[in-house]
C-alpha atoms as a PDB file:
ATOM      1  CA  UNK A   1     140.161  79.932-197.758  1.00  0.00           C
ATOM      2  CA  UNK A   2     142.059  80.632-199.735  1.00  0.00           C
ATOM      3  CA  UNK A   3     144.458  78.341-201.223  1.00  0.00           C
ATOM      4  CA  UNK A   4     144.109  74.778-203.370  1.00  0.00           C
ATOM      5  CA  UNK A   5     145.672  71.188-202.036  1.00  0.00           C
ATOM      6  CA  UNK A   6     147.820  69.558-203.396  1.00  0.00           C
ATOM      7  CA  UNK A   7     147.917  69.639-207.482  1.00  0.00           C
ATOM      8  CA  UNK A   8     148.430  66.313-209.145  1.00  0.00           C
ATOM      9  CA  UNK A   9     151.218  66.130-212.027  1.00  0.00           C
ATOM     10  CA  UNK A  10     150.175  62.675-213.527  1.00  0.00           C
ATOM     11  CA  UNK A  11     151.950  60.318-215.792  1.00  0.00           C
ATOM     12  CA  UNK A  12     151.166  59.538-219.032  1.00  0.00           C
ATOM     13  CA  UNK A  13     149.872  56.208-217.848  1.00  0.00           C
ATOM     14  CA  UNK A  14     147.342  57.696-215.321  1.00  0.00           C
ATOM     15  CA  UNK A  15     146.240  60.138-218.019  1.00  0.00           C
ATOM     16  CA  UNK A  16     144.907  57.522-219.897  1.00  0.00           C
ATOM     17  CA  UNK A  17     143.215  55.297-216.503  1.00  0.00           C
ATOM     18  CA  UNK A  18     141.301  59.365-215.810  1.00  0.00           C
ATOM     19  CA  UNK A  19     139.965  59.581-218.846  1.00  0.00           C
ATOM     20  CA  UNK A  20     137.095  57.206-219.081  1.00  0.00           C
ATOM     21  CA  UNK A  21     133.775  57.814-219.206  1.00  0.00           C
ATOM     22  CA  UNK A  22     133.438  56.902-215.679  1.00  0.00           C
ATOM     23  CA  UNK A  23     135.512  59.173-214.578  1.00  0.00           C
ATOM     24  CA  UNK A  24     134.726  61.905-216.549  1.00  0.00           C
ATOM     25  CA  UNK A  25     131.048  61.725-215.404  1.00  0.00           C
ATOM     26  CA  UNK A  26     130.150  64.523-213.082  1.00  0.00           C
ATOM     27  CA  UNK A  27     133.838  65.780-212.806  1.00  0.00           C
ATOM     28  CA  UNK A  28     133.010  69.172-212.261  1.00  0.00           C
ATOM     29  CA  UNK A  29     130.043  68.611-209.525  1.00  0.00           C
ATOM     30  CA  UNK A  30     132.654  66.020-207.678  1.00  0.00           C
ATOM     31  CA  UNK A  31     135.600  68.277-208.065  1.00  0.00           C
ATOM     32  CA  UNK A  32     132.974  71.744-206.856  1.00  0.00           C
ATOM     33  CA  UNK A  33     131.920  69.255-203.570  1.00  0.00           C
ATOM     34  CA  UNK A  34     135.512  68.488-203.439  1.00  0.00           C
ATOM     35  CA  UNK A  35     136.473  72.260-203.096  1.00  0.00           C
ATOM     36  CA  UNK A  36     133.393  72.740-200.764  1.00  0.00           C
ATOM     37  CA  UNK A  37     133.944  70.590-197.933  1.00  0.00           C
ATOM     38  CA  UNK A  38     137.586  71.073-197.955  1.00  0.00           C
ATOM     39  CA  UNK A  39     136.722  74.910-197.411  1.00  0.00           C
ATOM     40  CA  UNK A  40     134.365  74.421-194.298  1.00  0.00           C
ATOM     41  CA  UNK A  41     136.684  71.855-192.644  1.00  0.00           C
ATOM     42  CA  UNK A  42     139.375  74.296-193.336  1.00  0.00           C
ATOM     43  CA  UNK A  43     137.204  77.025-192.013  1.00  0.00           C
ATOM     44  CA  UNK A  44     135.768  75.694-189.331  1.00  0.00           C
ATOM     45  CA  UNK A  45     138.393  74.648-187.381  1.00  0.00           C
ATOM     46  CA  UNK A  46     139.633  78.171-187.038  1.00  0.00           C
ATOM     47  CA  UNK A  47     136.112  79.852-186.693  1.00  0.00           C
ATOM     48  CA  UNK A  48     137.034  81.103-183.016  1.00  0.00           C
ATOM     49  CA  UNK A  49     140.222  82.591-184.361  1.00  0.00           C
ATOM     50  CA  UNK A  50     138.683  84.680-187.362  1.00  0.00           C
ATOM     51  CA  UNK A  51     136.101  85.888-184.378  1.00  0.00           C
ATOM     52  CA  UNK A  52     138.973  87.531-183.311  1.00  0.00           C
ATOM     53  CA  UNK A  53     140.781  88.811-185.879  1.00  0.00           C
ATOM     54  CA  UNK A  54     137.392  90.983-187.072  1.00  0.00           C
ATOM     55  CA  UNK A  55     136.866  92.103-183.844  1.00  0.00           C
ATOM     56  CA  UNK A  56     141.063  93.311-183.369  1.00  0.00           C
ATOM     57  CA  UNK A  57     140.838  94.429-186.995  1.00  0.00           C
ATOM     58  CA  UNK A  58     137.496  96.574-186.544  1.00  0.00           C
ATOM     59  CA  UNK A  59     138.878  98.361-183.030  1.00  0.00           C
ATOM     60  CA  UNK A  60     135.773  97.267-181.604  1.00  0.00           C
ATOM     61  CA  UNK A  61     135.403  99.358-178.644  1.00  0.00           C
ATOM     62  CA  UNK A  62     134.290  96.242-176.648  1.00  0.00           C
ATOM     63  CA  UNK A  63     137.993  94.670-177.231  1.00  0.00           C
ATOM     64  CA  UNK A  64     139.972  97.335-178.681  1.00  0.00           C
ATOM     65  CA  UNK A  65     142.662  97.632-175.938  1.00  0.00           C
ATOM     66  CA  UNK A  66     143.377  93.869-175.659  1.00  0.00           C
ATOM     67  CA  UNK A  67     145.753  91.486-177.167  1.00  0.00           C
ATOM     68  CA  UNK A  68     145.222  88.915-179.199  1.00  0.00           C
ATOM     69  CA  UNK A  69     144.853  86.336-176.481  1.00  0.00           C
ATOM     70  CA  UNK A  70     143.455  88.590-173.978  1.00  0.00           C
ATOM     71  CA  UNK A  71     140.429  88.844-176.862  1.00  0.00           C
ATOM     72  CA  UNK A  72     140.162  85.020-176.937  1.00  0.00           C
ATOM     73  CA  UNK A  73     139.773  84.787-172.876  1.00  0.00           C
ATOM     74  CA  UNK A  74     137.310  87.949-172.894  1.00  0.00           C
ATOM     75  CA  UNK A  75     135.044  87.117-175.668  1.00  0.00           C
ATOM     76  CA  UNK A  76     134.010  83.632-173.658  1.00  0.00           C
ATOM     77  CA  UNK A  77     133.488  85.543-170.582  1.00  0.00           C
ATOM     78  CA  UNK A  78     131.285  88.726-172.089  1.00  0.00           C
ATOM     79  CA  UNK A  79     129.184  86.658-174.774  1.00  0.00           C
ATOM     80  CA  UNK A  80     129.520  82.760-173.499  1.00  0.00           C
ATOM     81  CA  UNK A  81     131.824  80.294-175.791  1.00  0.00           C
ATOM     82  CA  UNK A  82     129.347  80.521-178.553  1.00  0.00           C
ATOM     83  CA  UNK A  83     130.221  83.562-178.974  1.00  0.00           C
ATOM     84  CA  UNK A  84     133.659  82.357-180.591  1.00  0.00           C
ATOM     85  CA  UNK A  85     131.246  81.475-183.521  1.00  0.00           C
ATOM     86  CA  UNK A  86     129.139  84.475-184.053  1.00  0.00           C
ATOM     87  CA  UNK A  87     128.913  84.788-188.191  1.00  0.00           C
ATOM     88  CA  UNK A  88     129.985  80.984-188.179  1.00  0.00           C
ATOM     89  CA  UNK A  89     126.265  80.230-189.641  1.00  0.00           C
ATOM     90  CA  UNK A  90     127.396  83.315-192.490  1.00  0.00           C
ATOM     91  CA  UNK A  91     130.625  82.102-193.335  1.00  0.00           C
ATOM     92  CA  UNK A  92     129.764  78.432-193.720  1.00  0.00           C
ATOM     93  CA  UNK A  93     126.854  79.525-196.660  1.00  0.00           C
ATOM     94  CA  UNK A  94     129.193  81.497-198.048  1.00  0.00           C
ATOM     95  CA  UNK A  95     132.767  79.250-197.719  1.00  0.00           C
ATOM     96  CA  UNK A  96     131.419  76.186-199.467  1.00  0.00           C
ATOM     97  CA  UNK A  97     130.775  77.914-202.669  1.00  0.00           C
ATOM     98  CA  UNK A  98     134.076  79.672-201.997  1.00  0.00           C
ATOM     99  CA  UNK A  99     136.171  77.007-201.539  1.00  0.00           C
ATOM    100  CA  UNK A 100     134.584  74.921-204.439  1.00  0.00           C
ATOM    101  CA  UNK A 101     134.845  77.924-207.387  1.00  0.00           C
ATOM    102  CA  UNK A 102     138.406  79.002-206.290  1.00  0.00           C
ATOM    103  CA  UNK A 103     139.111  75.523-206.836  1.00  0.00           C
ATOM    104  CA  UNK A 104     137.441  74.728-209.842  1.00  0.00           C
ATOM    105  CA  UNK A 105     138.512  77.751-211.504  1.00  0.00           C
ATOM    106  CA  UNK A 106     142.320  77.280-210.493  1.00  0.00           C
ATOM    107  CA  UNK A 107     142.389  73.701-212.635  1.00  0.00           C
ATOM    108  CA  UNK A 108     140.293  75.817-214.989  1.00  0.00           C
ATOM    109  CA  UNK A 109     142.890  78.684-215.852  1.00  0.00           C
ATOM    110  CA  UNK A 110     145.730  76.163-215.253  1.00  0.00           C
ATOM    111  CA  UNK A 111     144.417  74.670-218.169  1.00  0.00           C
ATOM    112  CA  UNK A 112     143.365  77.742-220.099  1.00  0.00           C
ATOM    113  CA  UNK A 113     146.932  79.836-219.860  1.00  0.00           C
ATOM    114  CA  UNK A 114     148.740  76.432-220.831  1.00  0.00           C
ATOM    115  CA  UNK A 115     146.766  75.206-223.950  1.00  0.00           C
ATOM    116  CA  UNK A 116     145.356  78.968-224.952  1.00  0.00           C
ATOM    117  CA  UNK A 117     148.596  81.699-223.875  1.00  0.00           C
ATOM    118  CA  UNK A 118     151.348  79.009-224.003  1.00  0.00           C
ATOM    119  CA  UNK A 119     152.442  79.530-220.185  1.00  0.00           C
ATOM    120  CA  UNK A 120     153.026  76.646-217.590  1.00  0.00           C
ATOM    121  CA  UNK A 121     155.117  76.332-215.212  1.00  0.00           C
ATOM    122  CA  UNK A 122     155.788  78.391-212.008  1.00  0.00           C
ATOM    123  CA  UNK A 123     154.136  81.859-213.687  1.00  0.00           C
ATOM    124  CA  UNK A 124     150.821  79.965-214.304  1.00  0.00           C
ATOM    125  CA  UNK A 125     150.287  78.606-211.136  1.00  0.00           C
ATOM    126  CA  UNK A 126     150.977  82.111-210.025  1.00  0.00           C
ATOM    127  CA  UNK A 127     148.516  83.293-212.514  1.00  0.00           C
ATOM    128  CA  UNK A 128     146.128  80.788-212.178  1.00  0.00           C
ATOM    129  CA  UNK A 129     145.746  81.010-208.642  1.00  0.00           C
ATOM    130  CA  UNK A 130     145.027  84.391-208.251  1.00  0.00           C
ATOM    131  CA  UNK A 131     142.447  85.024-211.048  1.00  0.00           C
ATOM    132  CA  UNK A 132     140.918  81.646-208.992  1.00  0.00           C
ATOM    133  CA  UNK A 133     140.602  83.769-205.624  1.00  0.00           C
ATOM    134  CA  UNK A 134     139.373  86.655-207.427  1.00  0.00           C
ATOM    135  CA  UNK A 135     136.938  84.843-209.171  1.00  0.00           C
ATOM    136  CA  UNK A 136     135.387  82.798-206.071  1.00  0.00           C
ATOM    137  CA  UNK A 137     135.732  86.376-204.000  1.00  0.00           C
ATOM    138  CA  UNK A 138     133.684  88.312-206.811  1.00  0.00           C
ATOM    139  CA  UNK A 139     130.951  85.009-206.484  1.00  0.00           C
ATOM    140  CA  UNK A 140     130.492  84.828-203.009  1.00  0.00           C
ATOM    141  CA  UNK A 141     131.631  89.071-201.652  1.00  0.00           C
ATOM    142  CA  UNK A 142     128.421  89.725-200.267  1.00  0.00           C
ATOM    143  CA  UNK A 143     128.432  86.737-197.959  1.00  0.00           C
ATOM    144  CA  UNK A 144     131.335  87.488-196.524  1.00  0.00           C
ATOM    145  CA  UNK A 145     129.868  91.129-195.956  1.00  0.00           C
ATOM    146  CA  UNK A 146     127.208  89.789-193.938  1.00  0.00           C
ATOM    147  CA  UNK A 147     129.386  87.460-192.040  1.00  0.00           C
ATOM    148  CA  UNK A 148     131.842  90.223-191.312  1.00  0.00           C
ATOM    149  CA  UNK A 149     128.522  92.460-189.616  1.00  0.00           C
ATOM    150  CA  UNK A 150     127.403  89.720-188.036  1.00  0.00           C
ATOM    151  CA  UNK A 151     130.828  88.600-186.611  1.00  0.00           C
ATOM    152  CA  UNK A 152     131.712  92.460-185.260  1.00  0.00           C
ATOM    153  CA  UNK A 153     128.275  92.524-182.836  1.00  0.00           C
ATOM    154  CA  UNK A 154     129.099  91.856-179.451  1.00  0.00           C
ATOM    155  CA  UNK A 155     126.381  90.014-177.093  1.00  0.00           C
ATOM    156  CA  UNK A 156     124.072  92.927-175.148  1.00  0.00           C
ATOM    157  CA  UNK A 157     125.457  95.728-178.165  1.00  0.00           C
ATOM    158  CA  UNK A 158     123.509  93.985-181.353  1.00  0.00           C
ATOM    159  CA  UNK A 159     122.102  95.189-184.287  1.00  0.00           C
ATOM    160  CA  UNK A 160     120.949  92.422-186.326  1.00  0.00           C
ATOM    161  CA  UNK A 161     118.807  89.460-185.257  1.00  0.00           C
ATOM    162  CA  UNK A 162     120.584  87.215-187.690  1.00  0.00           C
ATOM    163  CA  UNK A 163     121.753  86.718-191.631  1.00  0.00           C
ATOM    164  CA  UNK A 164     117.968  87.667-193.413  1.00  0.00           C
ATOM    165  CA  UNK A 165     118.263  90.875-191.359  1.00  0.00           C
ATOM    166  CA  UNK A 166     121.897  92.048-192.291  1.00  0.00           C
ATOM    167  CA  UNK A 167     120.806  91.249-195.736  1.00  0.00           C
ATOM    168  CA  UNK A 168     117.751  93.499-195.288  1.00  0.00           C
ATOM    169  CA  UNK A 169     119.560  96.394-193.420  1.00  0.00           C
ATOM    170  CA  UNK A 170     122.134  96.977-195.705  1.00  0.00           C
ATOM    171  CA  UNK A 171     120.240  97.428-198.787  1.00  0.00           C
ATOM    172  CA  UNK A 172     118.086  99.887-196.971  1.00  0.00           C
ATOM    173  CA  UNK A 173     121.095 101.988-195.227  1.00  0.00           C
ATOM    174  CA  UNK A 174     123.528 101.602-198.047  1.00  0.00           C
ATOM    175  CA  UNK A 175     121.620 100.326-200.967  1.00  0.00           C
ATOM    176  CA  UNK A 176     123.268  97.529-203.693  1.00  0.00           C
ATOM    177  CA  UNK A 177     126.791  98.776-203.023  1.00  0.00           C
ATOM    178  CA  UNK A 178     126.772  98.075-199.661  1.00  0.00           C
ATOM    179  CA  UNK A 179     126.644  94.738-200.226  1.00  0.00           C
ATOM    180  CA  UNK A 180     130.153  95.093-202.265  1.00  0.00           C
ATOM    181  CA  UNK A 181     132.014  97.505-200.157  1.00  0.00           C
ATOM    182  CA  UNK A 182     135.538  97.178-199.919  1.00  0.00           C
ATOM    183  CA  UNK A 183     135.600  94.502-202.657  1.00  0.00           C
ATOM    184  CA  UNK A 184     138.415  96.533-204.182  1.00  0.00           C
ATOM    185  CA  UNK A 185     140.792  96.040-201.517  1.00  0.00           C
ATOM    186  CA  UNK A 186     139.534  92.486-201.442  1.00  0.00           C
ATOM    187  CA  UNK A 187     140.586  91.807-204.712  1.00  0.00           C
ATOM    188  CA  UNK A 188     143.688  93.661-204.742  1.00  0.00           C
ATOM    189  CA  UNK A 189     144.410  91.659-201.485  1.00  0.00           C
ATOM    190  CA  UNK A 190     143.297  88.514-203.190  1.00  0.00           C
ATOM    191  CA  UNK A 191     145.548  88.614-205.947  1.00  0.00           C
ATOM    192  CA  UNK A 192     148.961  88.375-204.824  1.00  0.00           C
ATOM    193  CA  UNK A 193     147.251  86.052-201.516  1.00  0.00           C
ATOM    194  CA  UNK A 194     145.756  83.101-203.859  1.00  0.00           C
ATOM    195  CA  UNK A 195     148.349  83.289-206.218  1.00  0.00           C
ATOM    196  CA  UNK A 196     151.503  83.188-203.520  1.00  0.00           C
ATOM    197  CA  UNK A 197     149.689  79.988-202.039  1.00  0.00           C
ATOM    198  CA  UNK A 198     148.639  78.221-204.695  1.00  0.00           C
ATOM    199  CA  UNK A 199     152.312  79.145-206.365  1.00  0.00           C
ATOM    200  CA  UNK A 200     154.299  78.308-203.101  1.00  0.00           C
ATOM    201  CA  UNK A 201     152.536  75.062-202.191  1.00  0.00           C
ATOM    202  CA  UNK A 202     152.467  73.871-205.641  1.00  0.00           C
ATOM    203  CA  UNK A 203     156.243  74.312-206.050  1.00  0.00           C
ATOM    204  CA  UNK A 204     156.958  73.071-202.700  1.00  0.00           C
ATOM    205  CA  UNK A 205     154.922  69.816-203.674  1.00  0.00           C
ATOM    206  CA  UNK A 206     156.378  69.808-207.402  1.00  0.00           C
ATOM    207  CA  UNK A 207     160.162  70.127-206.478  1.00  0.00           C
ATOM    208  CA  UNK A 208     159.959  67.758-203.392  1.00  0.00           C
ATOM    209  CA  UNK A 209     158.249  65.293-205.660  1.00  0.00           C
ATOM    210  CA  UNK A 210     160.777  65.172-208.466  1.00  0.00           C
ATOM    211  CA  UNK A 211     163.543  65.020-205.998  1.00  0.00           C
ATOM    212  CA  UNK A 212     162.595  63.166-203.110  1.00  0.00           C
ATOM    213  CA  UNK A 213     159.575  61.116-204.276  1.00  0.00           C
ATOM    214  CA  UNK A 214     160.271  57.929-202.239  1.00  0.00           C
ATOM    215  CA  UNK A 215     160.778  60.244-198.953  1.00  0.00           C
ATOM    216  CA  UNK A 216     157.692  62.512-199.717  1.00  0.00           C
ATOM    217  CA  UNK A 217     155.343  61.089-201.517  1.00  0.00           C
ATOM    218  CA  UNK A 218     153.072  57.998-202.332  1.00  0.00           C
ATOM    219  CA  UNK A 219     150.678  56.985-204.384  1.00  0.00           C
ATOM    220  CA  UNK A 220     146.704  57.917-204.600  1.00  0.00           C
ATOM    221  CA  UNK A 221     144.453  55.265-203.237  1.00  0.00           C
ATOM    222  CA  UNK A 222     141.589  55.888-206.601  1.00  0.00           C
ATOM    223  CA  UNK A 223     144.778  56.087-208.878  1.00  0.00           C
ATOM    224  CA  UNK A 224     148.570  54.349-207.714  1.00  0.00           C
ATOM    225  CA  UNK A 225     149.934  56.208-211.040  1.00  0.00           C
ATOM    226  CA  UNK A 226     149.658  59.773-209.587  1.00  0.00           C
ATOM    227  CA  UNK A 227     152.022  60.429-206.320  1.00  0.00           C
ATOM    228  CA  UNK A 228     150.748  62.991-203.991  1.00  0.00           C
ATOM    229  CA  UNK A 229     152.554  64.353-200.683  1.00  0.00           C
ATOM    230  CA  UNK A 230     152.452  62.126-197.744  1.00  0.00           C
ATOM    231  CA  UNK A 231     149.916  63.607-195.191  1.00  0.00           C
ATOM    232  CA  UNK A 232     152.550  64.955-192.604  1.00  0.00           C
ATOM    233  CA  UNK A 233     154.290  66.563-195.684  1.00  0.00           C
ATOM    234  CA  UNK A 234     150.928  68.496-197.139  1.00  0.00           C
ATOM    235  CA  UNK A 235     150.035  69.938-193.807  1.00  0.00           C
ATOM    236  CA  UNK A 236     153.722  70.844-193.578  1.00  0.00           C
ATOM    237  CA  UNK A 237     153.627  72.685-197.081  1.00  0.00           C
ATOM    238  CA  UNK A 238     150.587  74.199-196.659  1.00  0.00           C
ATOM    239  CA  UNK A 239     151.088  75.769-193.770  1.00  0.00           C
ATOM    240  CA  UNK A 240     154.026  77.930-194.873  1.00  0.00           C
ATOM    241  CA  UNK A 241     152.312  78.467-198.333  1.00  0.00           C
ATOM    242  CA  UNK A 242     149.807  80.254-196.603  1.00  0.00           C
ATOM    243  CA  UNK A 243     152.261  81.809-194.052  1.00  0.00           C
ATOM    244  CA  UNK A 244     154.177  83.520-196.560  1.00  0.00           C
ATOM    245  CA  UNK A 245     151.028  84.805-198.511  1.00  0.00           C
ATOM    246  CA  UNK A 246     149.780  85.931-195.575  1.00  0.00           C
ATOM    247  CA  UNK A 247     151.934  88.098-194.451  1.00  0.00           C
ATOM    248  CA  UNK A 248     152.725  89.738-197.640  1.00  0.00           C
ATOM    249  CA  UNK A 249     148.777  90.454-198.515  1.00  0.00           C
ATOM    250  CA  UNK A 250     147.708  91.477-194.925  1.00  0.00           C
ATOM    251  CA  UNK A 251     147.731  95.252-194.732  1.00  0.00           C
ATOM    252  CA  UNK A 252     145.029  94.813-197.608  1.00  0.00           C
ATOM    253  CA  UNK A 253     143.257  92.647-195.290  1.00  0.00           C
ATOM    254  CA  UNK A 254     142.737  94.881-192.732  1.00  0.00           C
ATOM    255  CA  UNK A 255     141.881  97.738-195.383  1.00  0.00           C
ATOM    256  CA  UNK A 256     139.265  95.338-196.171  1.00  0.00           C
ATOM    257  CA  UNK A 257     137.713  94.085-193.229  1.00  0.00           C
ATOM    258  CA  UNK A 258     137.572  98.049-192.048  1.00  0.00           C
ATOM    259  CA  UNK A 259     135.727  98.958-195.416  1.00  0.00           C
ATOM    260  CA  UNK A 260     133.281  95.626-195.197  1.00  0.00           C
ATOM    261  CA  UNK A 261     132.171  97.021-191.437  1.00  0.00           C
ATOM    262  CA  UNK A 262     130.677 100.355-193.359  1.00  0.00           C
ATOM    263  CA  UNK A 263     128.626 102.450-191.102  1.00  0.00           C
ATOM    264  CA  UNK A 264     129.266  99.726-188.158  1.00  0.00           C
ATOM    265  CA  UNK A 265     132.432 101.398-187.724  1.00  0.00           C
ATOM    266  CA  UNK A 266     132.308 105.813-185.487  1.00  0.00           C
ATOM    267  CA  UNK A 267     134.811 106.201-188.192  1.00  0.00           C
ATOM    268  CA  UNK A 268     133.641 104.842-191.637  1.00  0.00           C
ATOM    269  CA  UNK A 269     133.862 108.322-193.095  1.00  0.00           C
ATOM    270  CA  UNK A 270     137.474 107.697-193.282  1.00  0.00           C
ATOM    271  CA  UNK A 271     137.443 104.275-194.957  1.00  0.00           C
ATOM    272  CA  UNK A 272     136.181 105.489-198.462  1.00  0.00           C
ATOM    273  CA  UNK A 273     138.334 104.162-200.681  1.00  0.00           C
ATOM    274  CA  UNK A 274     141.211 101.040-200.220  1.00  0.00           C
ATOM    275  CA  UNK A 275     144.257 104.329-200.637  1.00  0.00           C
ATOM    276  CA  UNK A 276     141.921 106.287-197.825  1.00  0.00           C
ATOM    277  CA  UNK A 277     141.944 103.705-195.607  1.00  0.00           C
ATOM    278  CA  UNK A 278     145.485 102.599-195.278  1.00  0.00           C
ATOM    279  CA  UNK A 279     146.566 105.593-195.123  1.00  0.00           C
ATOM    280  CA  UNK A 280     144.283 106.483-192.162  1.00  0.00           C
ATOM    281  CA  UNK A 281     145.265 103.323-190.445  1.00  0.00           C
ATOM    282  CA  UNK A 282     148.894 103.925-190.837  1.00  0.00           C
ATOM    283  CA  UNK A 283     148.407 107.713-189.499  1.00  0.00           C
ATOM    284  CA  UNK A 284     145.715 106.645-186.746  1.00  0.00           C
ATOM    285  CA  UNK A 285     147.587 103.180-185.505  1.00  0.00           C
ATOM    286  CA  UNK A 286     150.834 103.065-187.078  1.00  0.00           C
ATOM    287  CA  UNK A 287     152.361  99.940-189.101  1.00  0.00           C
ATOM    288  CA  UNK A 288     152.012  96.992-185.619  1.00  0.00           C
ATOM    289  CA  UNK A 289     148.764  98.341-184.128  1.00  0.00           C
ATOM    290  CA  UNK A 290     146.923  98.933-187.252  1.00  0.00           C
ATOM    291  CA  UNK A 291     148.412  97.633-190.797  1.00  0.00           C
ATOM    292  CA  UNK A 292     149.479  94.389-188.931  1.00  0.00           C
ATOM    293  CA  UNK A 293     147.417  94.183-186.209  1.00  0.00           C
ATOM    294  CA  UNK A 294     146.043  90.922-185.654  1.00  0.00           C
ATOM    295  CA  UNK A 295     148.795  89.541-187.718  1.00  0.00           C
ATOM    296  CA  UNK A 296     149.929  87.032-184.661  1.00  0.00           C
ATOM    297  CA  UNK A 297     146.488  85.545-184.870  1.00  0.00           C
ATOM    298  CA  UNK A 298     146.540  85.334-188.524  1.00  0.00           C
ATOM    299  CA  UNK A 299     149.716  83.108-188.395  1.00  0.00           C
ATOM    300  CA  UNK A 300     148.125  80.964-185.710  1.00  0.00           C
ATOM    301  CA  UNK A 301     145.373  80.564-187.948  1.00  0.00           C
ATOM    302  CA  UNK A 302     146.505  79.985-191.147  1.00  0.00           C
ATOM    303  CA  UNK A 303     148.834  77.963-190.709  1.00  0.00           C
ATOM    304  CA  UNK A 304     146.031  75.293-189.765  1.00  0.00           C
ATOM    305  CA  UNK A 305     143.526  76.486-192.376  1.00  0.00           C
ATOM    306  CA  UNK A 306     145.404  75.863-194.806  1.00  0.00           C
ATOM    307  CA  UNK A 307     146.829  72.735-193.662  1.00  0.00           C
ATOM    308  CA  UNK A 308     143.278  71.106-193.167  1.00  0.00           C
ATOM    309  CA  UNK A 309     142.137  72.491-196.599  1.00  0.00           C
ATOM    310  CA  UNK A 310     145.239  71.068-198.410  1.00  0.00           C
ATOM    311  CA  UNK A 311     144.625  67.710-196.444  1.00  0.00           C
ATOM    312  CA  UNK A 312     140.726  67.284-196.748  1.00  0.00           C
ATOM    313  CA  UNK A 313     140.928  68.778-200.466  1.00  0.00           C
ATOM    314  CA  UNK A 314     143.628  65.655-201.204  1.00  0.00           C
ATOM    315  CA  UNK A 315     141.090  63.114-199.187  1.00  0.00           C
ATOM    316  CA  UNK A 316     138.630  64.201-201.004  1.00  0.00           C
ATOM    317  CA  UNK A 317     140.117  63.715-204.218  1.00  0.00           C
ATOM    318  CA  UNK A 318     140.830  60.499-203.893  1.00  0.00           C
ATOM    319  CA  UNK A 319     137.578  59.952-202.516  1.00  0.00           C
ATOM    320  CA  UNK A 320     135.238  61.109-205.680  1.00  0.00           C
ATOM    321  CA  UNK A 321     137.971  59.937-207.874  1.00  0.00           C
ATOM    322  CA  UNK A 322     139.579  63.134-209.491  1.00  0.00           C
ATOM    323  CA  UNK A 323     143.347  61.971-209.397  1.00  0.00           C
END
């Protein structure tokens, strides 16, 4: 998950209201919870898609000649409809921590490149939100290692019994650094992904609140000072936030995934470095069936991930009080 809901501008009045001591007390816990559940709603209600996607991504040999929905019917049939989830269990350790840093740090460096540097605006939410992704993607990498393993076995073809034992094999085929391969082309991925969101969805929300605030927003239910996008509106917004980010970041993505998969992959030799591996892609695949394969999925599930994390992260907001 990638991206932040919707980021209150408050008036001077509600400024004031926030700032007691009642409010103040626990604000980073609530706000970290906040960030939490909003990432496993987000994530979970595209869990059979992201299934998917690793397995398209990888060229598992189980799948690799099917389409994207040709994978969704097959995967039922070979490994039952659980297996839709497989490296669910992973994910969901490693998303709440995920979604909660990325976005405490986002309100964090917000704050820090306007008071400290001077710059606001559109650059700092561009800025802010991608040293957020980074930062939650450095926290919580080797999580999303293990989920990655566990989510590329296929049902009678397993190697690992479960999230203790991916853990266990790794450092003993591959030692510490297993645990962080491919985080380059993570981060390098991450950058211009988490900052694009959080830069298009906040300007989407900023802009269509200054000039159409009767038609787009309304006010918070913990705070009738701050206006926030109507429901319809945020899942609106955040879906083509994360559209647009998506499609510009997702060559890395695959670079990525490939490099996570290590020796789980006949071909890992050739996935050394984030340079190595795109270029092999792009020579083995070409630019549809291997930079951008998958990429139909990833629109299809975006586009709600997003949209439910802007949505629950807003909820949830009002709900702990952090307008």
């Amino acid at each position: 998950m990638t991206s932040e809901a919707a980021v209150s501008t408050p008036s001077p009045t509600s400024s004031s209201s926030s700032s007691t001591p009642a409010k103040r007390d626990y604000y980073w816990l609530r706000s970290f919870v906040a960030g939490g559940v909003a990432g496993c709603c987000a994530k979970s209600t595209i869990a059979p898609l992201d299934r998917v996607k690793i397995l398209l991504q990888g060229q598992n040999p189980h799948y690799k000649h099917l389409g994207v929905f040709s994978t969704f019917m097959a995967v039922p049939k070979k490994e039952g409809i659980l297996g839709l989830y497989r490296g669910n269990g992973a994910m969901m350790v490693r998303i709440f921590p995920y979604g909660a840093i990325q976005f405490m740090a986002f309100d964090k460096y917000k704050k820090l490149l306007n008071k400290r540097i001077g710059i606001s605006g559109h650059i700092h939410r561009l800025m802010a939100g991608s040293m957020a992704g980074m930062t939650a993607v450095i926290c919580t990498y080797p999580l999303d290692v293990v989920r990655a393993r566990l989510a590329f076995q296929v049902k009678g073809d397993q190697r690992y019994s479960g999230i203790i034992d991916v853990f266990r094999s790794i450092y003993r085929k591959e030692g510490a650094s297993g645990f962080y391969r491919g985080l380059t082309p993570t981060l390098v991925g991450m950058a211009p992904y988490a900052g694009l969101s959080f830069f298009t969805f906040g300007t989407l929300k900023s802009q269509g609140l200054k000039h159409f605030p009767e038609q787009l927003g309304r006010p918070t239910s913990d705070n009738p000072d701050v206006l926030v996008l109507k429901t319809h509106i945020n899942l609106l917004c955040g879906g083509v936030a994360g559209a647009f980010a998506q499609t510009v970041s997702y060559p890395l993505d695959v670079a990525r995934r490939r490099m996570q998969l290590g020796t789980a992959l006949p071909d890992s030799d050739k996935c050394g470095s984030p340079f190595k591996t795109l270029k092999y892609v792009y020579n083995t695949y070409g630019i549809k069936r291997g930079l951008y394969r998958g990429l139909s999925l990833n629109y299809i599930r975006c586009v709600p991930s997003q949209a439910m994390a802007f949505t629950t992260y807003e909820f949830m907001k009002q709900v702990l009080h952090l307008n």
